[in-house]
N, C-alpha and C. Protein backbone atom coordinates (compact mmCIF):
# COMPACT_ATOMS: atom_id res chain seq x y z
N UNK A 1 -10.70 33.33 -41.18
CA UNK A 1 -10.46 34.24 -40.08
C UNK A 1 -11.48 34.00 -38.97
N UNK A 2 -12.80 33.91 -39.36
CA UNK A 2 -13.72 34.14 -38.48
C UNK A 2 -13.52 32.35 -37.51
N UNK A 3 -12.93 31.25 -38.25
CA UNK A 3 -13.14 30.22 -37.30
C UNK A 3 -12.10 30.13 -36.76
N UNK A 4 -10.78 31.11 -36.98
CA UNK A 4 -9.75 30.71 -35.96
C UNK A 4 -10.17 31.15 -34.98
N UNK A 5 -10.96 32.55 -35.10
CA UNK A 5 -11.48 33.80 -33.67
C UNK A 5 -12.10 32.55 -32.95
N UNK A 6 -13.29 31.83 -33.38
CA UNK A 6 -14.07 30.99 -32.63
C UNK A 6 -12.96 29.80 -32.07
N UNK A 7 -12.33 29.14 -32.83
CA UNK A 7 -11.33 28.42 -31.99
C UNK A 7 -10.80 28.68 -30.69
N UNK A 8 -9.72 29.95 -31.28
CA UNK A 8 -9.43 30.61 -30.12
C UNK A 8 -10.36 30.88 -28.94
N UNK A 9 -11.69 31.25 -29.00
CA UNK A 9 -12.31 32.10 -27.93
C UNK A 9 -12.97 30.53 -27.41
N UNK A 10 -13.21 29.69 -27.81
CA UNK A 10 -13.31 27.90 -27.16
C UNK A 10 -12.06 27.58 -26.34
N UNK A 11 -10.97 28.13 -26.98
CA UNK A 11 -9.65 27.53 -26.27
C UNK A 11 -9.61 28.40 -24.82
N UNK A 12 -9.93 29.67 -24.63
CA UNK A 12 -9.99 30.54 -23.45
C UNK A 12 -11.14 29.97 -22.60
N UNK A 13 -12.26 29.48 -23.89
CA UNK A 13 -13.61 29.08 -22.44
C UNK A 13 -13.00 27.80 -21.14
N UNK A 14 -12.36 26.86 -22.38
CA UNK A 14 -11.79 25.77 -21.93
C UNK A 14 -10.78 25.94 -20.67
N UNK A 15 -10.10 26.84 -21.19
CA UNK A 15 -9.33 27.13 -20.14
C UNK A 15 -9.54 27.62 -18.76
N UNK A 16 -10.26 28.45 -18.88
CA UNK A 16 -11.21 29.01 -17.95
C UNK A 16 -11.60 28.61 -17.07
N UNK A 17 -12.46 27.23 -17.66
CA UNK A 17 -13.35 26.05 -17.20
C UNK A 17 -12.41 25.29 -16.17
N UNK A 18 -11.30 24.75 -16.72
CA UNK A 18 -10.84 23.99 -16.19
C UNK A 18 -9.59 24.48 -14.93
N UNK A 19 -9.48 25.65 -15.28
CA UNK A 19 -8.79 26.12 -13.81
C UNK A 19 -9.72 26.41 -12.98
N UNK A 20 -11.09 26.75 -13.23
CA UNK A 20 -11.85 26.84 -12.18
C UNK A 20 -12.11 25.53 -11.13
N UNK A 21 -12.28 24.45 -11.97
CA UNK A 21 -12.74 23.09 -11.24
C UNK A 21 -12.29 22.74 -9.79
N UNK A 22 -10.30 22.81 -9.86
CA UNK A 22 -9.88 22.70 -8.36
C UNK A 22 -10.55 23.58 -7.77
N UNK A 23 -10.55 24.65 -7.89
CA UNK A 23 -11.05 25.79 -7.13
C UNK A 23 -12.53 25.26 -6.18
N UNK A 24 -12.78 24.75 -6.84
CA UNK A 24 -14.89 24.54 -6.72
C UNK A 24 -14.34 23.04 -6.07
N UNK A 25 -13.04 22.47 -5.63
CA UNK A 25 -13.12 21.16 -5.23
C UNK A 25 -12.77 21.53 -3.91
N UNK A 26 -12.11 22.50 -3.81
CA UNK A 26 -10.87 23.14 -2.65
C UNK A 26 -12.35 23.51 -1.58
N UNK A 27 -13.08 23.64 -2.05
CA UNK A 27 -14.37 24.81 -1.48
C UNK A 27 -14.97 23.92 -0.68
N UNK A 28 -14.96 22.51 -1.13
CA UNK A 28 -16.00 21.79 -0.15
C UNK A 28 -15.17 21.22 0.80
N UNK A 29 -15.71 20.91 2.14
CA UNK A 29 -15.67 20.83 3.62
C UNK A 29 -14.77 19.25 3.71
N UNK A 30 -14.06 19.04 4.10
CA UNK A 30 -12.94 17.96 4.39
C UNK A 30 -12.70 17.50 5.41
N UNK A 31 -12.88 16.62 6.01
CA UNK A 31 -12.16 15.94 7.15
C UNK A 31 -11.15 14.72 7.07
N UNK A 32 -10.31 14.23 8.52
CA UNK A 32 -9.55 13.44 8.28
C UNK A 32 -10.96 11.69 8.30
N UNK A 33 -10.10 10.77 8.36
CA UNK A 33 -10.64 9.44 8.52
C UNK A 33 -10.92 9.44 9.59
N UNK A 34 -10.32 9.69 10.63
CA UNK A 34 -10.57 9.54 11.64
C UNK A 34 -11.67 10.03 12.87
N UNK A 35 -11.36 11.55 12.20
CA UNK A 35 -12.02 12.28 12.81
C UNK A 35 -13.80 12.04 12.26
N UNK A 36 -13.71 11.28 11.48
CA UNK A 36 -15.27 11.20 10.55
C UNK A 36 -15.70 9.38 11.65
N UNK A 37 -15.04 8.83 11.65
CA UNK A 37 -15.24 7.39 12.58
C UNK A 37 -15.35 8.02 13.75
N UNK A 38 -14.67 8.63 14.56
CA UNK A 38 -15.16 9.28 15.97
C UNK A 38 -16.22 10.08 16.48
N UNK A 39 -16.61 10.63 15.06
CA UNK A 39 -17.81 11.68 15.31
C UNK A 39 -19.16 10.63 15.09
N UNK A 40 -18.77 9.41 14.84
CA UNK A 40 -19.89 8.15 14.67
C UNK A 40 -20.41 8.42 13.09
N UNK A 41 -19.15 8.62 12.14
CA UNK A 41 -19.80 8.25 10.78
C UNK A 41 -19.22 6.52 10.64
N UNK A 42 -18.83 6.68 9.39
CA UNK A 42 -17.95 5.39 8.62
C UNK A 42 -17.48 5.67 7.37
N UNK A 43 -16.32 5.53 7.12
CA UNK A 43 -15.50 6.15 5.43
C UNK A 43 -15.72 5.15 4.81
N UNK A 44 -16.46 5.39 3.58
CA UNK A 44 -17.16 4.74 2.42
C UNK A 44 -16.24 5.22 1.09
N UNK A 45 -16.26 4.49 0.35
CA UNK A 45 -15.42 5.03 -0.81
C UNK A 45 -16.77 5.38 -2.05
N UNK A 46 -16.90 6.40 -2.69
CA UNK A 46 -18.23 6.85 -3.72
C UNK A 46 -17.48 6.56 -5.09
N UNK A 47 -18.05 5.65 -5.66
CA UNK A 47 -17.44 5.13 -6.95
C UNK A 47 -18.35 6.29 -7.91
N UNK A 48 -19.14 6.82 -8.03
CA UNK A 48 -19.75 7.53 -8.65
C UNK A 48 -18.83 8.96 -8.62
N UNK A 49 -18.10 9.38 -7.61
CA UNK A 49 -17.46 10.69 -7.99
C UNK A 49 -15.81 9.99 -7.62
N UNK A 50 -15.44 8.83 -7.50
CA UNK A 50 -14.36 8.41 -6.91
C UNK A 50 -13.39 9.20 -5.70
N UNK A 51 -14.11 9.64 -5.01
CA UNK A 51 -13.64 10.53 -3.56
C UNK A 51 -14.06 9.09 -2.12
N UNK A 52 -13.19 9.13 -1.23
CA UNK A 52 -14.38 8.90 -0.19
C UNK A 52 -15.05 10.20 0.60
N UNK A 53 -15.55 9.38 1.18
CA UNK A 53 -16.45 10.47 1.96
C UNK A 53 -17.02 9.85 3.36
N UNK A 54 -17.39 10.73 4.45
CA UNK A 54 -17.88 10.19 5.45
C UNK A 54 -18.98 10.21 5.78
N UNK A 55 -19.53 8.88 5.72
CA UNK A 55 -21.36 8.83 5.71
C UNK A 55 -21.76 8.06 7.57
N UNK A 56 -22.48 8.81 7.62
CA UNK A 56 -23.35 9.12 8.89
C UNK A 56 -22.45 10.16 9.54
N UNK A 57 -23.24 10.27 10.96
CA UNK A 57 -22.29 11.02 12.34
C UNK A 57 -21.96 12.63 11.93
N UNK A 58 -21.25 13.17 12.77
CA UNK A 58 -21.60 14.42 12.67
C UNK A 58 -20.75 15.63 11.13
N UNK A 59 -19.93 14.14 10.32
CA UNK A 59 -19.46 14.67 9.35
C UNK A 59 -20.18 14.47 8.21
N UNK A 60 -21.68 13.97 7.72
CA UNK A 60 -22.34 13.23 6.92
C UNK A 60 -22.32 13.83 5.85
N UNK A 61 -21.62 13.15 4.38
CA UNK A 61 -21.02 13.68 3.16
C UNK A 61 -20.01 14.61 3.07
N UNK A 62 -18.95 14.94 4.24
CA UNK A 62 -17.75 15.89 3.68
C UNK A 62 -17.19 14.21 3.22
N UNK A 63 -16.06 14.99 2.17
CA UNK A 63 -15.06 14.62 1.76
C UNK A 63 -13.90 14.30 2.71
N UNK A 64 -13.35 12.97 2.73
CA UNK A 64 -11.98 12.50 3.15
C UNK A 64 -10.96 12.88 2.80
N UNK A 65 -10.15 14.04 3.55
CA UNK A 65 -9.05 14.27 3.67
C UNK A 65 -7.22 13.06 3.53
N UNK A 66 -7.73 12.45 4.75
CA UNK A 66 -6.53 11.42 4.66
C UNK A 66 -7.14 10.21 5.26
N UNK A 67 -6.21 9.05 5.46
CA UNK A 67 -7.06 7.79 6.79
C UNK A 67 -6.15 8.06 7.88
């Protein structure tokens, strides 16, 4: 009895967890490609979180929206 309770109450953390994540992705700041090259960055692709992102200029580290 007592390890289905613990199963179960892992299966809710899990769950939990993982609908939160989009949420916490949705939150950070986005721009298009373009708009990140005009403001004098450059779209880099980050193999470490596999997003790009726009490094330098006045968008430096939001996330890439589209190109």
């Amino acid at each position: 009895m007592r390890t289905r309770f613990l199963a179960f109450a892992a299966a809710l953390v899990l769950a939990a967890l993982g609908a939160a994540v989009p949420v916490a992705q949705a939150a950070v700041p986005a721009v298009p490609g373009p708009t990140c090259t005009a403001a004098g960055g450059a779209v880099e692709y980050d193999s470490g979180t596999g997003q790009w992102t726009c490094k330098g200029g006045d968008n430096d580290g939001e996330l890439i929206t589209e190109s």
